[in-house]
C-alpha atoms as a PDB file:
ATOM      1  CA  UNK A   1      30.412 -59.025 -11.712  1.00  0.00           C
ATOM      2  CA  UNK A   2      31.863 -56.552 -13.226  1.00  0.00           C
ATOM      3  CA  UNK A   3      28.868 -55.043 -14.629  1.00  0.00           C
ATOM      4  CA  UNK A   4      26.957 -55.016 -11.350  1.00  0.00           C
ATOM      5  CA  UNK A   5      30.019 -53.026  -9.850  1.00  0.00           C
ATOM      6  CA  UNK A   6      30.231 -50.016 -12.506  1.00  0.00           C
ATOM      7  CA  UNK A   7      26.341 -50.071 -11.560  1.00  0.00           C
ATOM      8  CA  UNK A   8      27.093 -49.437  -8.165  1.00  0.00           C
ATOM      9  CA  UNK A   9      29.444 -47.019  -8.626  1.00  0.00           C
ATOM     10  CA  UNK A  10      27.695 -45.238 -10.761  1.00  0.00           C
ATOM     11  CA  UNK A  11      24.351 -45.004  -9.298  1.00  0.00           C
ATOM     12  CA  UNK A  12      26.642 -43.895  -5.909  1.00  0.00           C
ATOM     13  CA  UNK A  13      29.014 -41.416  -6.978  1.00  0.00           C
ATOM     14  CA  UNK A  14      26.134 -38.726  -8.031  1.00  0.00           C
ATOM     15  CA  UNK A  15      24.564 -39.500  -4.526  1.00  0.00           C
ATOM     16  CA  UNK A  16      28.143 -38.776  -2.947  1.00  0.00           C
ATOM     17  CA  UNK A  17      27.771 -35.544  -4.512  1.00  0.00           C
ATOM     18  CA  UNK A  18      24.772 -34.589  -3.844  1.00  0.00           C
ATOM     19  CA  UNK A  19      25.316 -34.429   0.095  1.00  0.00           C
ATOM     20  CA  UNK A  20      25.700 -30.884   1.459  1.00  0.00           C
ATOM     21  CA  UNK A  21      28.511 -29.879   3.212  1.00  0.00           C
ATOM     22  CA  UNK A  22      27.874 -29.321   7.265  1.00  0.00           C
ATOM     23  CA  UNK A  23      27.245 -25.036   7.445  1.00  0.00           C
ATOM     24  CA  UNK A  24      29.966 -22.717   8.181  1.00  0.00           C
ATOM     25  CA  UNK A  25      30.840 -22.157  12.053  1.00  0.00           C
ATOM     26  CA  UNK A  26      32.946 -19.285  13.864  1.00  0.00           C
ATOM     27  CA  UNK A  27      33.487 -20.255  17.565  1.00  0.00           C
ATOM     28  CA  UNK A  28      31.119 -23.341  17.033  1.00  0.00           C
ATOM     29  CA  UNK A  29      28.349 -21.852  16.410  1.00  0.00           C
ATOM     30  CA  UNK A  30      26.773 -22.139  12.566  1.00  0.00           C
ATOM     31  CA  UNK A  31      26.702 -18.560  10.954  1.00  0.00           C
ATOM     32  CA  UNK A  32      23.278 -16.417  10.056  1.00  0.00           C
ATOM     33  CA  UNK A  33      22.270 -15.958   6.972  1.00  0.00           C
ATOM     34  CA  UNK A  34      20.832 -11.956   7.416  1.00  0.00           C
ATOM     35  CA  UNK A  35      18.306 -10.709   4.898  1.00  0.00           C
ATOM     36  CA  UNK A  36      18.604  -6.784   3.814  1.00  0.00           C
ATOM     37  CA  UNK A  37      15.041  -5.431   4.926  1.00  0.00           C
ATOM     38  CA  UNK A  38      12.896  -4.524   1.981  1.00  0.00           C
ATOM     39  CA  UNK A  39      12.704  -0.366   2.258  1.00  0.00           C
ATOM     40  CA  UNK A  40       9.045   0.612   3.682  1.00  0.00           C
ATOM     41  CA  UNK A  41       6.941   2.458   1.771  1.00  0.00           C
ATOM     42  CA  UNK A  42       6.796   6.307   2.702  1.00  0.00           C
ATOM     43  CA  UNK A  43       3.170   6.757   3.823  1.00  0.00           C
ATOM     44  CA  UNK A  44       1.342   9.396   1.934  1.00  0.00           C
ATOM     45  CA  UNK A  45       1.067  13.150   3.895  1.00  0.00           C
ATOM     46  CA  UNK A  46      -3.141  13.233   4.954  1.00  0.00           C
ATOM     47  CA  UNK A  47      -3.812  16.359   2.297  1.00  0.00           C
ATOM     48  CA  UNK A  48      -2.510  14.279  -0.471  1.00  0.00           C
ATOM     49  CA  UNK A  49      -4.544  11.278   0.438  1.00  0.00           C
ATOM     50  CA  UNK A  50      -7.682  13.623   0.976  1.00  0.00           C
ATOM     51  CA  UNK A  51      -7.170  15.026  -2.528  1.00  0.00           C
ATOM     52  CA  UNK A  52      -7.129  11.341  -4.051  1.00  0.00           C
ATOM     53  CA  UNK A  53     -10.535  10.870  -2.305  1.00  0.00           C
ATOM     54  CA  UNK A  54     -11.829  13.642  -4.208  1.00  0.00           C
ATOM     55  CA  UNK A  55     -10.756  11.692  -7.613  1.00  0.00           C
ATOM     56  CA  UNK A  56     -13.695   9.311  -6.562  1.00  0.00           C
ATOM     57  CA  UNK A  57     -17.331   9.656  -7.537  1.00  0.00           C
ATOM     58  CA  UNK A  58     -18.988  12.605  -5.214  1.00  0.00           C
ATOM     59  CA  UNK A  59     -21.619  11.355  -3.101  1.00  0.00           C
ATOM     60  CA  UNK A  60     -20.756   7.616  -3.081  1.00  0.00           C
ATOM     61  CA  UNK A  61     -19.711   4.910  -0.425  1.00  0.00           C
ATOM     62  CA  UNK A  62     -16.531   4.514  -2.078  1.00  0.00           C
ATOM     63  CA  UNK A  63     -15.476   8.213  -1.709  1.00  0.00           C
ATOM     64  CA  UNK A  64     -16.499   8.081   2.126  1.00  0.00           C
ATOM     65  CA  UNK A  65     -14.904   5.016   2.713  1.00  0.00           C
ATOM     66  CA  UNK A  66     -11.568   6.312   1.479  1.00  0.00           C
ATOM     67  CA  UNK A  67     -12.188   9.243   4.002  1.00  0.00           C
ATOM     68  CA  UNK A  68     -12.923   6.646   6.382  1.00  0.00           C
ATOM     69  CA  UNK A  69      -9.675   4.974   6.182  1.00  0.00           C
ATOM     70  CA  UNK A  70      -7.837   7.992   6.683  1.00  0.00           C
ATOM     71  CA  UNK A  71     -10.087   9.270   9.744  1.00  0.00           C
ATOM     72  CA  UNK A  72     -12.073   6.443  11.342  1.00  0.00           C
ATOM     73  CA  UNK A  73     -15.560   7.163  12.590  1.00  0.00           C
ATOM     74  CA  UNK A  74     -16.994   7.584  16.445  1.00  0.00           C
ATOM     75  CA  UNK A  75     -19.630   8.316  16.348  1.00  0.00           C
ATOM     76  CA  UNK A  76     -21.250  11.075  18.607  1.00  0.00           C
ATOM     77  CA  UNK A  77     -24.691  11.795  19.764  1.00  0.00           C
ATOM     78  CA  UNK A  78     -24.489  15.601  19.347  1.00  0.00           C
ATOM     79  CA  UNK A  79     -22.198  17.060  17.115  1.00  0.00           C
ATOM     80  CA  UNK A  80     -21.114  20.830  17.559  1.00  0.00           C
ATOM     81  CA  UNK A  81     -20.007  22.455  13.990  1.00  0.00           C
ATOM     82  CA  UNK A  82     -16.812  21.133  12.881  1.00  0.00           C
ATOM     83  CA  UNK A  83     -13.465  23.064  12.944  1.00  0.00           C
ATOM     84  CA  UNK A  84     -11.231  20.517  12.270  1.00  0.00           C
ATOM     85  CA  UNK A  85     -11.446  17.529   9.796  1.00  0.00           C
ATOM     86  CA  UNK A  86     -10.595  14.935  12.233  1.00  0.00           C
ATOM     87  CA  UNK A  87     -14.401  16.181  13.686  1.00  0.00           C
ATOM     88  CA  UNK A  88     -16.171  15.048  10.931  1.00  0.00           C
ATOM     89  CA  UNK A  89     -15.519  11.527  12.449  1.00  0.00           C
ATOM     90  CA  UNK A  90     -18.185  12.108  15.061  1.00  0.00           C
ATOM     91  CA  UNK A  91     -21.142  12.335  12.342  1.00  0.00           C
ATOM     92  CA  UNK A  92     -23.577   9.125  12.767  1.00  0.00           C
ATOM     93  CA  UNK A  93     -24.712   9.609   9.214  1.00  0.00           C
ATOM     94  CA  UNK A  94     -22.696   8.657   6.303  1.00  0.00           C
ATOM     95  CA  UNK A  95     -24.063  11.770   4.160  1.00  0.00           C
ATOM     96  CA  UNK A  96     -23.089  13.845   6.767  1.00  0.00           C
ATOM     97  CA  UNK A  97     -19.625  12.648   7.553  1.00  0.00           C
ATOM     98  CA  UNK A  98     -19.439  12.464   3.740  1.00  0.00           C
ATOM     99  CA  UNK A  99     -20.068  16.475   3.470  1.00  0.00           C
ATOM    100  CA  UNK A 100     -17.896  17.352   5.917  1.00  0.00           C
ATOM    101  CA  UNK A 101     -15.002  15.445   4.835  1.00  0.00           C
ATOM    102  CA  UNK A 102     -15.864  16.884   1.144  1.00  0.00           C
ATOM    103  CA  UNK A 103     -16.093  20.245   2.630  1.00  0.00           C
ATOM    104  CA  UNK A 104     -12.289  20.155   3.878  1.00  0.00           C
ATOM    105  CA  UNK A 105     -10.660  18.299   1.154  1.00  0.00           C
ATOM    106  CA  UNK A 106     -12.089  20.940  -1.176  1.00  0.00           C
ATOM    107  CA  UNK A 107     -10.623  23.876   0.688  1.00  0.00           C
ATOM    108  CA  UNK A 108      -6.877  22.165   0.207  1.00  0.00           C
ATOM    109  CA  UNK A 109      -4.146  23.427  -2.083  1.00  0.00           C
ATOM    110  CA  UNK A 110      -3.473  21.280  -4.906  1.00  0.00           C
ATOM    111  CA  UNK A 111       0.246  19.213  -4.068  1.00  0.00           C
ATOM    112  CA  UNK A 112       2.541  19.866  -6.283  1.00  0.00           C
ATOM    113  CA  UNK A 113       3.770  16.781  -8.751  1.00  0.00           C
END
């Protein structure tokens, strides 16, 4: 009898211990557990992200797509000469948008390290 008792005691107590205690309150109400927000990333200035296009291969998809993501296309029927880089968005052609894009990016200053 005595046996089956320590048993029971034992095989209880860690189970007795293992119950969590009812959350803090103030006023009633449990308190919130805040997070600190994970700083965002500083986006890149548009020159600098240009001039890491021009680190891919010239003449490829994956340079224009990387122009791509910074300008997205749309496409235009007629397209008058560009004068400003976001116009070489309106090229149908991928060579052509490619060009024009390469054209710019060229012309930029290097960014200081």
């Amino acid at each position: 009898m005595r046996k089956v008792l320590t048993l029971v005691l034992v095989l209880c107590s860690p189970a007795a211990f293992a119950q969590d205690k009812p959350p803090p309150t103030v006023g009633g109400k449990p308190l919130l557990q805040i997070k600190p927000k994970e700083p965002k990333a500083k986006p890149q200035p548009i020159p600098v992200r240009m001039q890491a296009c021009l680190e891919i291969d010239d003449e490829t998809k994956e340079r224009l797509d990387c122009f791509d993501a910074i300008f997205p296309p749309k496409p235009k029927a007629r397209v008058p000469a560009p004068k400003a880089v976001t116009d070489c968005t309106a090229f149908k052609e991928e060579d052509g948008r490619l060009k024009c894009f390469n054209s710019f990016a060229e012309k930029l200053p290097k960014a200081p390290k």
